[in-house]
N, C-alpha and C. Protein backbone atom coordinates (compact mmCIF):
# COMPACT_ATOMS: atom_id res chain seq x y z
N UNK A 1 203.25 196.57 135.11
CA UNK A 1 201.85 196.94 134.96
C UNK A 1 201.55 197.33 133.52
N UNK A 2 202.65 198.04 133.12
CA UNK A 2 202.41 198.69 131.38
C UNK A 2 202.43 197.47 130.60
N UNK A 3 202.93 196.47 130.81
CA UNK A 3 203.32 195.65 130.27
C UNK A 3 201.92 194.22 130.13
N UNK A 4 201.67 194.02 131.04
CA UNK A 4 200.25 193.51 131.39
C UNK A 4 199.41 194.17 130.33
N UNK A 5 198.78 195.51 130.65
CA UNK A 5 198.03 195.84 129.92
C UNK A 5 198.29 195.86 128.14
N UNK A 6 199.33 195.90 127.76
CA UNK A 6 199.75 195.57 126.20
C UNK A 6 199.47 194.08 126.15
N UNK A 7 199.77 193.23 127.01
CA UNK A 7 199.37 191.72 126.86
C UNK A 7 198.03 191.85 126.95
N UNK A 8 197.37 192.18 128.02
CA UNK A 8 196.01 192.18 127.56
C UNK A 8 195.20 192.72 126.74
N UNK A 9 195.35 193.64 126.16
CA UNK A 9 195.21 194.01 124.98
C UNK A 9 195.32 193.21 123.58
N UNK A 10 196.74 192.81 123.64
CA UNK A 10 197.20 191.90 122.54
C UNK A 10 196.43 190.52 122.42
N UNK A 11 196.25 189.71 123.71
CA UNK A 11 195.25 189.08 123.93
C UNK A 11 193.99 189.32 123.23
N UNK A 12 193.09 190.16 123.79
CA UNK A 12 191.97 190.44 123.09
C UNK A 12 191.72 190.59 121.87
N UNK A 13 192.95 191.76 121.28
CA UNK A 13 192.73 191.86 120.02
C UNK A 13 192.64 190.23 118.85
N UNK A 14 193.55 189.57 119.38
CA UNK A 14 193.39 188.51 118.65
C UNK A 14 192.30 187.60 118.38
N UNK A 15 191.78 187.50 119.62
CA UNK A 15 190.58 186.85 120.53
C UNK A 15 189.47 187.53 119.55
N UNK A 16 189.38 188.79 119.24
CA UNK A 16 188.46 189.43 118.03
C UNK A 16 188.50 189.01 117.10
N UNK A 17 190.07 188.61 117.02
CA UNK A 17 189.85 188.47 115.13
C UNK A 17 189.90 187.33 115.02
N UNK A 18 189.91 185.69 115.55
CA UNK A 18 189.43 185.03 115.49
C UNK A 18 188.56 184.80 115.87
N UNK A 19 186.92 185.42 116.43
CA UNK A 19 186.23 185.52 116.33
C UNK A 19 185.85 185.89 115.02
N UNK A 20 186.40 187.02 114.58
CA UNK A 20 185.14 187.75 113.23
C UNK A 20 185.89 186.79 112.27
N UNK A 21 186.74 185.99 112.00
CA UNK A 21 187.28 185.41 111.28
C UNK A 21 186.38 183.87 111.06
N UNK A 22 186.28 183.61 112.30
CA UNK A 22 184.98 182.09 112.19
C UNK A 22 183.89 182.81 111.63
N UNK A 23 183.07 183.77 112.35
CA UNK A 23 181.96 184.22 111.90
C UNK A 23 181.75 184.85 110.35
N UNK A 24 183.06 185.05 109.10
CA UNK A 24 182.92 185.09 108.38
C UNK A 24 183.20 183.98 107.65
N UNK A 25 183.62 182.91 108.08
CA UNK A 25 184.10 181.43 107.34
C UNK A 25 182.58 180.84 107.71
N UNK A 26 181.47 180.76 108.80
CA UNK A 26 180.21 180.57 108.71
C UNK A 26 179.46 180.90 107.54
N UNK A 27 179.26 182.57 107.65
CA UNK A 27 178.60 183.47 106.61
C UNK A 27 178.82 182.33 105.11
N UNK A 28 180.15 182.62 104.90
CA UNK A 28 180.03 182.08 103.48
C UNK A 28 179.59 180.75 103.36
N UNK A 29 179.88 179.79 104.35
CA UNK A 29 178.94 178.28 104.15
C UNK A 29 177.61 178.41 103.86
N UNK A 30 177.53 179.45 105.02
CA UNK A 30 175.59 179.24 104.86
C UNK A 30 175.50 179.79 103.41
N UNK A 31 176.08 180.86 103.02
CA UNK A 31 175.73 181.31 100.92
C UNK A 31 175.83 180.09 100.40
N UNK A 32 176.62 179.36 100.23
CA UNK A 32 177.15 178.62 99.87
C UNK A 32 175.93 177.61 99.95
N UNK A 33 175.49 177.34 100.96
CA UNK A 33 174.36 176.09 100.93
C UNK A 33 173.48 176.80 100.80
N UNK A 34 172.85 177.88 100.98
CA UNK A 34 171.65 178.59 100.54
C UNK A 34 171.78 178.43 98.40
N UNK A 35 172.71 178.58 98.74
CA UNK A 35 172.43 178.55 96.98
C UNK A 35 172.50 177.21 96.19
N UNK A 36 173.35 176.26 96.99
CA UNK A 36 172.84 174.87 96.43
C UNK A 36 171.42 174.52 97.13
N UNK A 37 170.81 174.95 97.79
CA UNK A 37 169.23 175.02 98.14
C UNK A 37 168.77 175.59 97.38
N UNK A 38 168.61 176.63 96.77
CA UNK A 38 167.98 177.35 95.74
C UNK A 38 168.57 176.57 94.38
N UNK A 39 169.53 176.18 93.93
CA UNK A 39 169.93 175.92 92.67
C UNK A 39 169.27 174.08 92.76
N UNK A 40 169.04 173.14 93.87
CA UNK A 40 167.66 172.08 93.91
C UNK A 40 166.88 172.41 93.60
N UNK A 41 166.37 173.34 94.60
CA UNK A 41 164.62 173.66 94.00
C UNK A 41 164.60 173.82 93.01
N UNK A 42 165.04 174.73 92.31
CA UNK A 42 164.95 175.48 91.07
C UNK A 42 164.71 173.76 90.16
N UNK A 43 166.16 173.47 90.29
CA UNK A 43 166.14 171.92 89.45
C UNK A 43 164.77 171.24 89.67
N UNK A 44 164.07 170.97 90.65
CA UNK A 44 163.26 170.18 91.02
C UNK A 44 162.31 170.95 90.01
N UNK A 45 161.87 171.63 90.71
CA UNK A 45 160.72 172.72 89.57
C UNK A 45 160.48 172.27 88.23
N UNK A 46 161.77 172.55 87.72
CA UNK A 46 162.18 172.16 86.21
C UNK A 46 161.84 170.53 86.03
N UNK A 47 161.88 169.84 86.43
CA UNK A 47 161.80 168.25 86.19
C UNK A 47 160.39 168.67 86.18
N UNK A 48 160.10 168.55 87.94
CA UNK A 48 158.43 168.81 87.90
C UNK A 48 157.52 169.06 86.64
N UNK A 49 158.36 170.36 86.07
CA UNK A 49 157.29 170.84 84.96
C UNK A 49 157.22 170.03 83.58
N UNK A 50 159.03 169.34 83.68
CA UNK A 50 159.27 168.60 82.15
C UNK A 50 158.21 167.35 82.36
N UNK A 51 157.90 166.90 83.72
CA UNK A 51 157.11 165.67 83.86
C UNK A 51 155.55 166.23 83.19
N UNK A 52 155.05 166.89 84.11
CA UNK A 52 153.87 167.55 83.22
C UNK A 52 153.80 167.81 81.89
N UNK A 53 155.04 168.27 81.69
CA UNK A 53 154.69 168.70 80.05
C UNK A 53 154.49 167.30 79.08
N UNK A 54 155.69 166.33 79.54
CA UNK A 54 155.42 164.58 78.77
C UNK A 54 154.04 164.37 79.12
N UNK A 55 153.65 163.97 80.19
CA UNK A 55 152.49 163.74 81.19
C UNK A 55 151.17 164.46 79.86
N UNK A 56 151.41 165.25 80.00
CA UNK A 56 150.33 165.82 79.15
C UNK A 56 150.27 165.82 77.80
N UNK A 57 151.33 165.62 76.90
CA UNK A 57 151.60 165.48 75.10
C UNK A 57 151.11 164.09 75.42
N UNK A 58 151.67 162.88 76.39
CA UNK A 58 151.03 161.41 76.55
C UNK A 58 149.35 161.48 76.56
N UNK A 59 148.86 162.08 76.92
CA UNK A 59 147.55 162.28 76.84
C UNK A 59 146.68 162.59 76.06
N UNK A 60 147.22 163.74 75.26
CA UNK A 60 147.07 164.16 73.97
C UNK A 60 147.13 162.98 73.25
N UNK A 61 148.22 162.38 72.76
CA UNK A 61 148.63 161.55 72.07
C UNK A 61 147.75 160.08 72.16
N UNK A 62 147.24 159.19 73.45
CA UNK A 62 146.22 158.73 73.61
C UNK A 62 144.43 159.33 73.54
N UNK A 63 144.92 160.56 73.41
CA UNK A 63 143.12 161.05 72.91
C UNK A 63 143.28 161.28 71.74
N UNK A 64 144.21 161.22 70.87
CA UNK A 64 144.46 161.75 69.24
C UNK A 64 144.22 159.96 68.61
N UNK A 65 144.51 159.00 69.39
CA UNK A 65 144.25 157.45 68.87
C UNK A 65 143.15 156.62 69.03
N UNK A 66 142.50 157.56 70.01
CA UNK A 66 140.90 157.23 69.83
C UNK A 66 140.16 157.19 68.80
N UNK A 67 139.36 155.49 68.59
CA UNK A 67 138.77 155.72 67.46
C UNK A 67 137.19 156.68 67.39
N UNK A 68 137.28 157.41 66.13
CA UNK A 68 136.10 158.56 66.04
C UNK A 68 135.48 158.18 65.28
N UNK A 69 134.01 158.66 65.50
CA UNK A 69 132.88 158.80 64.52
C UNK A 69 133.10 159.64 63.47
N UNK A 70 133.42 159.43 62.16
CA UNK A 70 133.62 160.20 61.30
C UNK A 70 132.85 161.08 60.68
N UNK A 71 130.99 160.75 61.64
CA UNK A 71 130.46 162.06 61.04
C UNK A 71 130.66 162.91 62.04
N UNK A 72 131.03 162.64 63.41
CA UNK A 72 131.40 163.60 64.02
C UNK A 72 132.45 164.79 64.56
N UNK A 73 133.34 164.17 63.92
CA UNK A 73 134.59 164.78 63.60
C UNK A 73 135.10 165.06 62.75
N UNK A 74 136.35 165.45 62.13
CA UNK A 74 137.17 165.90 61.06
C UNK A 74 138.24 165.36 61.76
N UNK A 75 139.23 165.27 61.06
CA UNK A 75 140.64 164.98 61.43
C UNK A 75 141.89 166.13 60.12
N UNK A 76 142.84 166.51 61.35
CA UNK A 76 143.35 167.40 61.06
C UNK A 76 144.92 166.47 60.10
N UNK A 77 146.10 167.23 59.00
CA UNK A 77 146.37 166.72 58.72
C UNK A 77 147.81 165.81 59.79
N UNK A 78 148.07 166.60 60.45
CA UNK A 78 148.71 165.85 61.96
C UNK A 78 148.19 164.60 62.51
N UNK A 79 146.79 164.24 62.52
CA UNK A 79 145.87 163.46 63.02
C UNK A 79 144.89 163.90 64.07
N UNK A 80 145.00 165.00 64.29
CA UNK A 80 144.78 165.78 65.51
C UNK A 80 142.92 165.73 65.57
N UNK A 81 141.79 165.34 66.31
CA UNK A 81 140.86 165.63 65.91
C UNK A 81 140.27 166.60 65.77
N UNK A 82 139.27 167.51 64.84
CA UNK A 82 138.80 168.66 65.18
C UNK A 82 137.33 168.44 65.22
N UNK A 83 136.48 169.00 66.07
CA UNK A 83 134.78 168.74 66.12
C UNK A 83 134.29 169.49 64.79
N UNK A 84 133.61 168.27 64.15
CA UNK A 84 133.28 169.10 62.44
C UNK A 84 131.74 169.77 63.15
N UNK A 85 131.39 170.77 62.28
CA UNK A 85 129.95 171.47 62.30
C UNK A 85 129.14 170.73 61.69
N UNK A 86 128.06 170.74 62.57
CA UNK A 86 126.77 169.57 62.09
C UNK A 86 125.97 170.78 61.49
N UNK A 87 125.91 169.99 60.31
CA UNK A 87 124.62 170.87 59.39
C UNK A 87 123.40 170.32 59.71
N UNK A 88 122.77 171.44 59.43
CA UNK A 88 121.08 171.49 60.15
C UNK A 88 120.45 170.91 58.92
N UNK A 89 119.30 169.64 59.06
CA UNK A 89 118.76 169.31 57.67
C UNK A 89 117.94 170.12 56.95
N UNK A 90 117.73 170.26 55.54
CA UNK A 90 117.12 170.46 54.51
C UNK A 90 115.63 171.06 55.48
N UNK A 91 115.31 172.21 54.67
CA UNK A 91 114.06 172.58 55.33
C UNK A 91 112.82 171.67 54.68
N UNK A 92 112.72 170.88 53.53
CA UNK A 92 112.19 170.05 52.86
C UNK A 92 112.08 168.54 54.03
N UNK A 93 113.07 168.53 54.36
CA UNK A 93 113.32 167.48 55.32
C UNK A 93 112.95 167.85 56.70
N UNK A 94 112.98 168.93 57.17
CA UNK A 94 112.63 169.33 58.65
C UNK A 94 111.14 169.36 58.43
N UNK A 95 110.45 169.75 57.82
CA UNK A 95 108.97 170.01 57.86
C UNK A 95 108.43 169.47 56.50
N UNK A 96 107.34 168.92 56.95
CA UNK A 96 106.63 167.80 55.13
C UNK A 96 106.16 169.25 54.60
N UNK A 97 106.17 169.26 53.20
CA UNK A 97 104.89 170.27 52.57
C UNK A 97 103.64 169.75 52.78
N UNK A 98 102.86 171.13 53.12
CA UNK A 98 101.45 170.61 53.33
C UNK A 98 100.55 170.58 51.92
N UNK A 99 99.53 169.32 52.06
CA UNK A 99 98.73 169.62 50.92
C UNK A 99 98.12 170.39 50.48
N UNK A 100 97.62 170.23 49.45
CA UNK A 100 96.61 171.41 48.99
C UNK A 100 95.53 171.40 49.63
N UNK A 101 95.26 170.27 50.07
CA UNK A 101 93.17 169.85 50.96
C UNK A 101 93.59 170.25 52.04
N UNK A 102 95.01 170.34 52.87
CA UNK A 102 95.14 170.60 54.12
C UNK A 102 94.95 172.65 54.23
N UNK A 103 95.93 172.74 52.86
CA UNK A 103 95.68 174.39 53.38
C UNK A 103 94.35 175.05 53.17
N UNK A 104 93.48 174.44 52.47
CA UNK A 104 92.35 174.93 52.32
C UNK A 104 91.44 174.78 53.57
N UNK A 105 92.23 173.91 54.37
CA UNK A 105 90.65 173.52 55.47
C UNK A 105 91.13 174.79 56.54
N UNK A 106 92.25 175.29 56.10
CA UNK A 106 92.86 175.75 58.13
C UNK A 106 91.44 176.36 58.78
């Protein structure tokens, strides 16, 4: 009878520890692929953004080769365009001088 119960015992105990023994050889797979899941994304992200960033200097770079009106722009020494400031005309030019017969009649 004493003897039984040390077997069953001995039994069990083992029966535990290969249990907690799988359940920690699990644990670490799943880290293990959780972090090559996180260390994709992450990668993906990064492309993602390097695509945008080309994606967008390409754009730049086709709006910088557009041909411009040169009174309407400036160009920078990169080539870059910049919107020049339109000067307002001559007040001589915005409004005629009035005559002399005109200001006398007002």
């Amino acid at each position: 009878m004493d003897v039984f119960r040390i077997w069953l015992l001995v039994l069990m105990v083992s029966i535990g520890y290969q249990l907690v023994s799988v359940s920690k050889r699990a644990a670490r797979r799943n880290r293990q692929e959780e972090a090559k899941r996180r260390e994709e994304a992450e990668a993906r992200r990064e492309k993602e953004e390097v695509r945008k960033r080309t994606e967008e200097s390409r754009e730049w770079e086709e709006r910088r080769r557009e041909p411009v009106d040169p009174h309407q722009h400036r160009r920078r020494r990169d080539g870059t365009v910049v919107k020049g400031r339109t000067r307002r005309p001559k007040r001589s030019l915005e409004r005629r001088p009035r005559k002399r017969t005109e200001r006398g009649r007002k």
